[in-house]
C-alpha atoms as a PDB file:
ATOM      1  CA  UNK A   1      -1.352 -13.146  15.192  1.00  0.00           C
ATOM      2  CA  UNK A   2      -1.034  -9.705  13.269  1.00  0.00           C
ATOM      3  CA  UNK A   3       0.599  -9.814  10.428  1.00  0.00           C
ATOM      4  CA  UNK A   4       1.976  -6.064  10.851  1.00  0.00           C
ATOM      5  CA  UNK A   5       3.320  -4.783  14.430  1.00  0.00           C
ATOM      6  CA  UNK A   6       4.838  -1.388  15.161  1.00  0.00           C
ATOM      7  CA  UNK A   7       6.212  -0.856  18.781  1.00  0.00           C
ATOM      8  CA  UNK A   8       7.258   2.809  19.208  1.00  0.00           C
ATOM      9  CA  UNK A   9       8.440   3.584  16.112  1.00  0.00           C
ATOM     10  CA  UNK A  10      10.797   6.530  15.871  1.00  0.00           C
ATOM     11  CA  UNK A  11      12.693   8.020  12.381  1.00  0.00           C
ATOM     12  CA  UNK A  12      14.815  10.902  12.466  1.00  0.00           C
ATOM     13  CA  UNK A  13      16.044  12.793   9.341  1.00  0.00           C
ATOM     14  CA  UNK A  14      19.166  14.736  10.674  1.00  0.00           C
ATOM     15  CA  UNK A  15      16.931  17.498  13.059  1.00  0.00           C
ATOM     16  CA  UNK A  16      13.266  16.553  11.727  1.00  0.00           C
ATOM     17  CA  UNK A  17      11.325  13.669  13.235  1.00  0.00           C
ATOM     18  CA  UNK A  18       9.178  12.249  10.594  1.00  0.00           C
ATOM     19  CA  UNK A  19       7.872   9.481  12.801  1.00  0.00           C
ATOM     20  CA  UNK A  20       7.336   9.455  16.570  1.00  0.00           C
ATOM     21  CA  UNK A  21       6.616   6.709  18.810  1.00  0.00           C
ATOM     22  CA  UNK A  22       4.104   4.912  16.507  1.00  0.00           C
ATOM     23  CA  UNK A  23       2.179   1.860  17.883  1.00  0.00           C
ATOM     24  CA  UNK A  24       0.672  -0.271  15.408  1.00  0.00           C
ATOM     25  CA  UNK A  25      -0.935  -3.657  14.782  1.00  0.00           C
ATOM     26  CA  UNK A  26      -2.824  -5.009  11.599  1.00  0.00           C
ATOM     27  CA  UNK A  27      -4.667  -8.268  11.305  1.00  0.00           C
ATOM     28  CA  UNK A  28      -5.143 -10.664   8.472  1.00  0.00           C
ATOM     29  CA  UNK A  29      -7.836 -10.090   6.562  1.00  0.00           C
ATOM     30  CA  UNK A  30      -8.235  -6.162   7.080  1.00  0.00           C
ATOM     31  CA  UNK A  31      -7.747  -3.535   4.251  1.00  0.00           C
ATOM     32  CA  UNK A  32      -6.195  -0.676   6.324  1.00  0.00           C
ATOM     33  CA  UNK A  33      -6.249   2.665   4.845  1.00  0.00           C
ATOM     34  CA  UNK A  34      -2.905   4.853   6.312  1.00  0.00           C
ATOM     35  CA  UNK A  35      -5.071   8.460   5.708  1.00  0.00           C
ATOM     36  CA  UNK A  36      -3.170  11.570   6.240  1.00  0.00           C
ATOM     37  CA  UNK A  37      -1.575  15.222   4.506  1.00  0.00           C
ATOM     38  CA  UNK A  38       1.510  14.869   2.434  1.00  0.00           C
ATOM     39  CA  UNK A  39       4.548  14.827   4.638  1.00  0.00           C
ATOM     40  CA  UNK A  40       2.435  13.269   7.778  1.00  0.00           C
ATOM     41  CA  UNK A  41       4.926  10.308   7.793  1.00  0.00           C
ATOM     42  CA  UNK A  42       3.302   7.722   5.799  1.00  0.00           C
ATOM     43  CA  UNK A  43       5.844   6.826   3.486  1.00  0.00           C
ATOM     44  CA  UNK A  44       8.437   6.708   6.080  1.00  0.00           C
ATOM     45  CA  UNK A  45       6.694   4.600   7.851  1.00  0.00           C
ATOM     46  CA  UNK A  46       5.902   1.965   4.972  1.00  0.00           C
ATOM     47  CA  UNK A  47       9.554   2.098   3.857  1.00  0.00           C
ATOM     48  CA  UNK A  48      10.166   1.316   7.443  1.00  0.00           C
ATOM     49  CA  UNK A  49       8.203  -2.098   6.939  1.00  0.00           C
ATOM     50  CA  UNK A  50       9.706  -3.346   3.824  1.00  0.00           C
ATOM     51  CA  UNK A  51      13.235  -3.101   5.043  1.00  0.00           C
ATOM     52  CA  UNK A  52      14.266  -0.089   3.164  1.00  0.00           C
ATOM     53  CA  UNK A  53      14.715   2.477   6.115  1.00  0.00           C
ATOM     54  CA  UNK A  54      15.549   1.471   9.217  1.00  0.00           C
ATOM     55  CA  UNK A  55      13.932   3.002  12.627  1.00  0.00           C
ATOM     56  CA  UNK A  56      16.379   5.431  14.451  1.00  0.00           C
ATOM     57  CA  UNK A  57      14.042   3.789  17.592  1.00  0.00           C
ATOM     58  CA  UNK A  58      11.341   1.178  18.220  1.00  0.00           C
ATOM     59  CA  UNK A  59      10.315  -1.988  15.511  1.00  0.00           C
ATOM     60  CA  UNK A  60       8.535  -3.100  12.770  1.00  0.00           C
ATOM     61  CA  UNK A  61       7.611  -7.016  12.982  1.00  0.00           C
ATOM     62  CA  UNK A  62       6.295  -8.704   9.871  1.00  0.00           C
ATOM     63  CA  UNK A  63       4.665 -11.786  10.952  1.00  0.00           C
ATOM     64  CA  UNK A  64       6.915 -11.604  14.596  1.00  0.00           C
ATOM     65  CA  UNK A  65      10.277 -10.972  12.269  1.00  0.00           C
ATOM     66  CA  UNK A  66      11.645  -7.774  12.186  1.00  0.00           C
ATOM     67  CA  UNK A  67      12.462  -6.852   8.369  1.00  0.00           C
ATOM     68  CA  UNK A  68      14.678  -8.652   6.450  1.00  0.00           C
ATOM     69  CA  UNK A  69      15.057 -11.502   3.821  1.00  0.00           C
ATOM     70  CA  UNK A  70      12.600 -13.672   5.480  1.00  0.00           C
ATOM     71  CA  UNK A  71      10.068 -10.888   5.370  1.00  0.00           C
ATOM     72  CA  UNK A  72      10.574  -9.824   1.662  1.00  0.00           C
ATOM     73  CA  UNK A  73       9.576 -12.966   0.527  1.00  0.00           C
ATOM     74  CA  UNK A  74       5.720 -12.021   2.270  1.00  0.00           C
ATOM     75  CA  UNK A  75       5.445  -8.945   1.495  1.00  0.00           C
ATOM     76  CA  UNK A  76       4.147  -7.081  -1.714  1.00  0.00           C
ATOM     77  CA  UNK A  77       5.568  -3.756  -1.917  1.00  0.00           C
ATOM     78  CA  UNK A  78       3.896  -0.691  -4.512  1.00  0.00           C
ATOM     79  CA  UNK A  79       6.391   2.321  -4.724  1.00  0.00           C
ATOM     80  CA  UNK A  80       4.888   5.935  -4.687  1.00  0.00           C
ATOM     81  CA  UNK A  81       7.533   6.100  -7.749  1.00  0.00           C
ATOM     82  CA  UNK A  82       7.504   4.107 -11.081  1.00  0.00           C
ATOM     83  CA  UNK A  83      10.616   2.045 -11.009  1.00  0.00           C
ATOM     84  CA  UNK A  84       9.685  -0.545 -14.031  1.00  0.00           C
ATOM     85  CA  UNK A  85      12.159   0.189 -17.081  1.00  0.00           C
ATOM     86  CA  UNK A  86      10.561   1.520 -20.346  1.00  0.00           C
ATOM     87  CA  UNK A  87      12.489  -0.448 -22.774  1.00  0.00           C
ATOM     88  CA  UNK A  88      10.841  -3.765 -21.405  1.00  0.00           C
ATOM     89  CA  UNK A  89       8.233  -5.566 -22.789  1.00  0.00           C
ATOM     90  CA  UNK A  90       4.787  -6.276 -20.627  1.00  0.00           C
ATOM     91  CA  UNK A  91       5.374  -9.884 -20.631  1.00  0.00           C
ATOM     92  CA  UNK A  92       9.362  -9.673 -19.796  1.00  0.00           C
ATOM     93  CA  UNK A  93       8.586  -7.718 -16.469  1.00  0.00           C
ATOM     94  CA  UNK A  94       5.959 -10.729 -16.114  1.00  0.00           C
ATOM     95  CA  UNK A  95       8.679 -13.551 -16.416  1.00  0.00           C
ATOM     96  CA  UNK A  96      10.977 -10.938 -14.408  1.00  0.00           C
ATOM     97  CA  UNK A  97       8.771 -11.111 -11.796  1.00  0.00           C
ATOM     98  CA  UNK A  98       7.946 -15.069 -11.852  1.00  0.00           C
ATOM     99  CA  UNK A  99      11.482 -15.682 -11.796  1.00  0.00           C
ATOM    100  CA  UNK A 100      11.997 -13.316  -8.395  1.00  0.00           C
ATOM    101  CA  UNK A 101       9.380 -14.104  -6.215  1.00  0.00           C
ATOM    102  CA  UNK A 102       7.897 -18.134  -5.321  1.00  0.00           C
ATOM    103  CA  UNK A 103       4.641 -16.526  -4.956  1.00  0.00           C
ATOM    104  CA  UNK A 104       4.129 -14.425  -8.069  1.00  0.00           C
ATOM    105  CA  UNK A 105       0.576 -16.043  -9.990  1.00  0.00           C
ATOM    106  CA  UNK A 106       1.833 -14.997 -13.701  1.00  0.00           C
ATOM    107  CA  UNK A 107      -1.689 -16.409 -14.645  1.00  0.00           C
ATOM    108  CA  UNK A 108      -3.527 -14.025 -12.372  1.00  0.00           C
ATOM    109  CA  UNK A 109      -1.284 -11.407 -13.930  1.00  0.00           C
ATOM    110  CA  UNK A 110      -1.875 -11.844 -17.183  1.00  0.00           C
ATOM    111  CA  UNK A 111      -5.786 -12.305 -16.305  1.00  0.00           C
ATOM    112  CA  UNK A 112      -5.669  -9.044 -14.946  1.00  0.00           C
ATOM    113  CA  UNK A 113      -3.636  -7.419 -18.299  1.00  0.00           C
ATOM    114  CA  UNK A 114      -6.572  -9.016 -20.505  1.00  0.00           C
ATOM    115  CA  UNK A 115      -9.151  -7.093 -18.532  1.00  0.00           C
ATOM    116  CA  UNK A 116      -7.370  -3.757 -18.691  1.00  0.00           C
ATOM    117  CA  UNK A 117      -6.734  -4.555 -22.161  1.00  0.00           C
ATOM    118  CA  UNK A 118      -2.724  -4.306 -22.284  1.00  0.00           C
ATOM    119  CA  UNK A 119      -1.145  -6.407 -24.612  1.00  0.00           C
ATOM    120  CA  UNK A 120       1.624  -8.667 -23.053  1.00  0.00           C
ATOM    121  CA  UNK A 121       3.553  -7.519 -26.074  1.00  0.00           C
ATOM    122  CA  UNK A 122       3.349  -4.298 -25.372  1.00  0.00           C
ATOM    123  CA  UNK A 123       6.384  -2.294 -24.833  1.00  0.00           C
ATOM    124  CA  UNK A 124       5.957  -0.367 -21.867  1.00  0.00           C
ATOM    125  CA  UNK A 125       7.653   2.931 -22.995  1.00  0.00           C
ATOM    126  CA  UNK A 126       4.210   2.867 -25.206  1.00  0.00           C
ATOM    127  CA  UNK A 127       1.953   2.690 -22.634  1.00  0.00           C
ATOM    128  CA  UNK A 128       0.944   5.827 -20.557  1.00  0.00           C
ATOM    129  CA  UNK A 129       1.755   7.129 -17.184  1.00  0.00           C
ATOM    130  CA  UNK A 130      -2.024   6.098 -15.808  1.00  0.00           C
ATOM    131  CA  UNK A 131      -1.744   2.607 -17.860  1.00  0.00           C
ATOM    132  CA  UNK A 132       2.375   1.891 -16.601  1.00  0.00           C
ATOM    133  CA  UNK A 133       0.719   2.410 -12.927  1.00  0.00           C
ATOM    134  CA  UNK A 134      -2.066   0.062 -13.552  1.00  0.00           C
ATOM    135  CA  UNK A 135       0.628  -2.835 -14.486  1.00  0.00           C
ATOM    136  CA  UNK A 136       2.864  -2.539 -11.686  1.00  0.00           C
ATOM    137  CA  UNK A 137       0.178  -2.600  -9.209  1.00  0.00           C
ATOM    138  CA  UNK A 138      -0.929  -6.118 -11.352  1.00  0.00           C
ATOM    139  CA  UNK A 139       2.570  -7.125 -10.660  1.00  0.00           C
ATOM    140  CA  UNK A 140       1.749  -6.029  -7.398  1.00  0.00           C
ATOM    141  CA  UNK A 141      -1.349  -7.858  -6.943  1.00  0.00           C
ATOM    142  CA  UNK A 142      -0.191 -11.233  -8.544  1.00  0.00           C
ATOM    143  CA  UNK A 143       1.574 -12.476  -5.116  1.00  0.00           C
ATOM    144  CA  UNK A 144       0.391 -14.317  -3.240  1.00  0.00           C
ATOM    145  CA  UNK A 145       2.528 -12.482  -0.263  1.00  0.00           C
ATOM    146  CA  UNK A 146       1.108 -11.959   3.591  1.00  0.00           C
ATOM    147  CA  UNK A 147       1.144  -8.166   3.072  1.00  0.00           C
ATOM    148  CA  UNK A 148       0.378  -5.704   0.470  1.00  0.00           C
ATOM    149  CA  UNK A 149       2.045  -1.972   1.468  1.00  0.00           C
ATOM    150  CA  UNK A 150       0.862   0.083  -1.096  1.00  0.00           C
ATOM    151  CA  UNK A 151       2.024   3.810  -1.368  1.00  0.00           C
ATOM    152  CA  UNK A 152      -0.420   6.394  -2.864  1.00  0.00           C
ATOM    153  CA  UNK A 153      -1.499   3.598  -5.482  1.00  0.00           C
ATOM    154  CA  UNK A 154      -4.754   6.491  -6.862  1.00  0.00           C
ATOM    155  CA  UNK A 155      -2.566   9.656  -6.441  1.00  0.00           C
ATOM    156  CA  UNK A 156      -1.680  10.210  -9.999  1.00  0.00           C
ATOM    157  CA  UNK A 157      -4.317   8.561 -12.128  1.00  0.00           C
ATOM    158  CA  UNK A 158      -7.443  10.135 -12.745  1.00  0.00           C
ATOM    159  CA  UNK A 159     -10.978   9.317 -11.337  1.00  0.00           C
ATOM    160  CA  UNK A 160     -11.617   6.329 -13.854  1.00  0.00           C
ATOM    161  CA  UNK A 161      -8.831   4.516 -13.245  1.00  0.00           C
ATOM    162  CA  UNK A 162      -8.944   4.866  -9.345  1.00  0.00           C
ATOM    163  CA  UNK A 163     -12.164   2.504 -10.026  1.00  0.00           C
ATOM    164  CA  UNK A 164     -10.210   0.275 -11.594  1.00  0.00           C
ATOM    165  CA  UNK A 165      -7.221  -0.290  -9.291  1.00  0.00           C
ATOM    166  CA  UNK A 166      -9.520  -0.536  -6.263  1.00  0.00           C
ATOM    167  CA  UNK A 167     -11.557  -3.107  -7.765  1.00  0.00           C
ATOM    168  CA  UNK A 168      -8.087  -4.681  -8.622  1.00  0.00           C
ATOM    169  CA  UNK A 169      -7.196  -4.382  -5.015  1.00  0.00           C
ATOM    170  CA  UNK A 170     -10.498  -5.924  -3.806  1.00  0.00           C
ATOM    171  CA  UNK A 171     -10.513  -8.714  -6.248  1.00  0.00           C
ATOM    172  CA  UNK A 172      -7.080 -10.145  -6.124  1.00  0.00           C
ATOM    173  CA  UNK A 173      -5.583  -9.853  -2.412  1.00  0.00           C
ATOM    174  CA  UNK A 174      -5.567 -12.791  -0.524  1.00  0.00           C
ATOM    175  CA  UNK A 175      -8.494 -12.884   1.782  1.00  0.00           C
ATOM    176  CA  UNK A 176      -5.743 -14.040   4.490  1.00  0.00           C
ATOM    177  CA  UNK A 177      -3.657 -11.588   3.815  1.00  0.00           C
ATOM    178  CA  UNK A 178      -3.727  -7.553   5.081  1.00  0.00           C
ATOM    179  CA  UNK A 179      -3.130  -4.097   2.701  1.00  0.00           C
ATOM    180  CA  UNK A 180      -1.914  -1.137   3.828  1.00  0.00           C
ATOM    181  CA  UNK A 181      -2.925   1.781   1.578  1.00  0.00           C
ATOM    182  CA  UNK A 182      -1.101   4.863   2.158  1.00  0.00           C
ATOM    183  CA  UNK A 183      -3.400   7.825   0.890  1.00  0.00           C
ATOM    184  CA  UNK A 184      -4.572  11.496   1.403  1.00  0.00           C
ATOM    185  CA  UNK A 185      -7.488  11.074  -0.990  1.00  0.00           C
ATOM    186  CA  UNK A 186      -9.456   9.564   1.443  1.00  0.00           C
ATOM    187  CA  UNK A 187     -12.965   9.760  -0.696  1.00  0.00           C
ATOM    188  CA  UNK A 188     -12.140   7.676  -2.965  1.00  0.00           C
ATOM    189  CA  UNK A 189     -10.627   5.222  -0.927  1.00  0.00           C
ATOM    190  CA  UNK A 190     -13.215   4.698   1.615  1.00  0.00           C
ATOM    191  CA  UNK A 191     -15.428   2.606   0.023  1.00  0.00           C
ATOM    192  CA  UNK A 192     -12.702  -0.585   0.208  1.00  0.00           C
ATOM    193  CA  UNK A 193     -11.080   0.111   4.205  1.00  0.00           C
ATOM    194  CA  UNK A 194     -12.072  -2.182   7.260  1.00  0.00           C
ATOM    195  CA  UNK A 195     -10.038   0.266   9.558  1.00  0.00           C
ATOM    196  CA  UNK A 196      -8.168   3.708   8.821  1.00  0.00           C
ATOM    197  CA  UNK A 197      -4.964   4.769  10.831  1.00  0.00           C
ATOM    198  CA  UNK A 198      -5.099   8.713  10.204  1.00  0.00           C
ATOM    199  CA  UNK A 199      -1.106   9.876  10.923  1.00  0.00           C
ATOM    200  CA  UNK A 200      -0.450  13.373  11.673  1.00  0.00           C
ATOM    201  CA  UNK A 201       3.289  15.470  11.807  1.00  0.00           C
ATOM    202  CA  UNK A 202       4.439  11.355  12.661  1.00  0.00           C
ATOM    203  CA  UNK A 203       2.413  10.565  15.162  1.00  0.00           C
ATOM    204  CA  UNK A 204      -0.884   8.485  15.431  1.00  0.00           C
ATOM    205  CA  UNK A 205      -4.237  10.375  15.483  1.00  0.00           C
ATOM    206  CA  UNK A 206      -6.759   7.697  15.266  1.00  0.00           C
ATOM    207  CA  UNK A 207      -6.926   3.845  14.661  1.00  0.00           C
ATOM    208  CA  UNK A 208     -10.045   2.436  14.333  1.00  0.00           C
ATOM    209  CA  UNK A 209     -12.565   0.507  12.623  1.00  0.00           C
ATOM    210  CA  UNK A 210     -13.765   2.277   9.230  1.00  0.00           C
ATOM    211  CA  UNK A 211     -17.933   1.188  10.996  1.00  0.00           C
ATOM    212  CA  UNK A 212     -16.237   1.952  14.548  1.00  0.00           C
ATOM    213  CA  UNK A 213     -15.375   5.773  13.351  1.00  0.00           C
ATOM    214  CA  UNK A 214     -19.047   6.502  11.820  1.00  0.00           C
ATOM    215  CA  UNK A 215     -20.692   4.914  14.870  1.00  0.00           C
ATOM    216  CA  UNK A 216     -18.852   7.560  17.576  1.00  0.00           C
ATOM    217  CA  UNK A 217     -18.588  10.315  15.293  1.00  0.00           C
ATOM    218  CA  UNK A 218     -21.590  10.540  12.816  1.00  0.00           C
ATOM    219  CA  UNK A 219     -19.471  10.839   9.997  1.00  0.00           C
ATOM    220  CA  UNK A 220     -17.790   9.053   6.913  1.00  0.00           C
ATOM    221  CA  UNK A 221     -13.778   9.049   7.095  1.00  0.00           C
ATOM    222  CA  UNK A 222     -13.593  11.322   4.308  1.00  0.00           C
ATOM    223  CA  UNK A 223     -15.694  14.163   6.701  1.00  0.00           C
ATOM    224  CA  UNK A 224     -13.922  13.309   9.831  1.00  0.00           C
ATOM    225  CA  UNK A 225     -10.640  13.167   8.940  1.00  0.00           C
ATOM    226  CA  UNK A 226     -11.316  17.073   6.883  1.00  0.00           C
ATOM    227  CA  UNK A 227     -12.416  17.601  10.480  1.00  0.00           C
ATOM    228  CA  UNK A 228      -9.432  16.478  11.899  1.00  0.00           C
ATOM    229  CA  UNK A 229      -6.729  17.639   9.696  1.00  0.00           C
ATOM    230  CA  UNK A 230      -8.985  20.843   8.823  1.00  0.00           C
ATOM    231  CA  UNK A 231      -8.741  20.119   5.050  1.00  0.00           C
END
């Protein structure tokens, strides 16, 4: 059963349409990239998923639900935005987080903190911008939830620390779970996607298999989808 369905999606911002008719399934076990410009729809769409926007037409169905508390409690959403307040301590947004959701793993989180080398006692007004990304996508990471939506999680750290948080990814989803990365830098993305979903002006341009794509077009994703959206 997918875990992610989208049945003719439709969102309307007063005369814009910044999603239109989108059809969409995603399995357990796939790491989806969602690959197009800024402004393609992507976050809409995402948003759409966790609950916060709802469709002007069509539906989203987390495993067969459509949004809503039920679904919440599976799904592990990363904001474009950081939302986590500065005056906080590391290991307060840890216990936070334990005490909101039955799935968070503060273990796992902590884990992760030791390897990036962030001190749980760290206030997080003393961290920087790169670093304060890096800890709420280990908040992130630390469910144990059904879905992962992850909006632009690379776009504003540099090339280093992209490594880092897609090893994170890799390492710490569960392997029966999906992700949903929402990107435009597709090269550095590629090397962790089963199947990309490239979205352009709100509409679906291609879903396929990451393999499927370089087998009919003789191409990586990065070179195709500069071919599609003439980058």
């Amino acid at each position: 059963m997918a875990i992610l369905e989208c049945m003719e999606l439709t969102k309307n911002y007063g005369g814009r349409r910044a999603l239109q008719g989108v059809n969409l399934s995603v399995e357990p076990g796939r790491i989806v990239g969602l690959l197009g410009p800024n402004g393609s729809g992507k976050t809409t769409l995402i948003k759409i998923c966790t609950g916060l926007l709802t469709p002007t037409s069509g539906a989203a169905k987390i495993a067969g639900m459509s949004p809503g508390p039920e679904t919440k409690a599976m799904v592990s959403y990363l904001p474009e935005i950081t939302y986590l307040n500065d005056w906080m301590k590391v290991s307060r947004i840890i216990e936070f987080f334990k005490d909101f959701y039955d799935d968070f793993d503060a273990g796992k989180a902590y884990e992760m903190l030791g390897s990036l080398g962030v001190s749980e006692k760290d206030p997080l007004k003393s961290l920087s911008k790169g670093t304060k990304e890096k800890v709420q996508l280990i908040l992130v990471m630390a469910r144990n939830a059904k879905l992962y939506l992850l909006d632009e999680p690379i776009g504003g750290v540099d090339p280093a620390a992209r490594d880092y948080i897609l090893n994170t990814i890799i390492r710490n989803y569960n392997p029966e779970a999906a992700v949903l990365i929402s990107t435009h830098l597709i090269s550095d993305i590629e090397q962790v996607l089963d199947d990309v979903v490239f979205i352009k002006n709100g509409e679906i341009a291609l879903n396929t298999s990451v393999d499927g794509l370089r087998a009919n077009y003789g191409m990586s994703v990065d070179a195709y989808f500069r071919e599609v959206f003439r980058v």
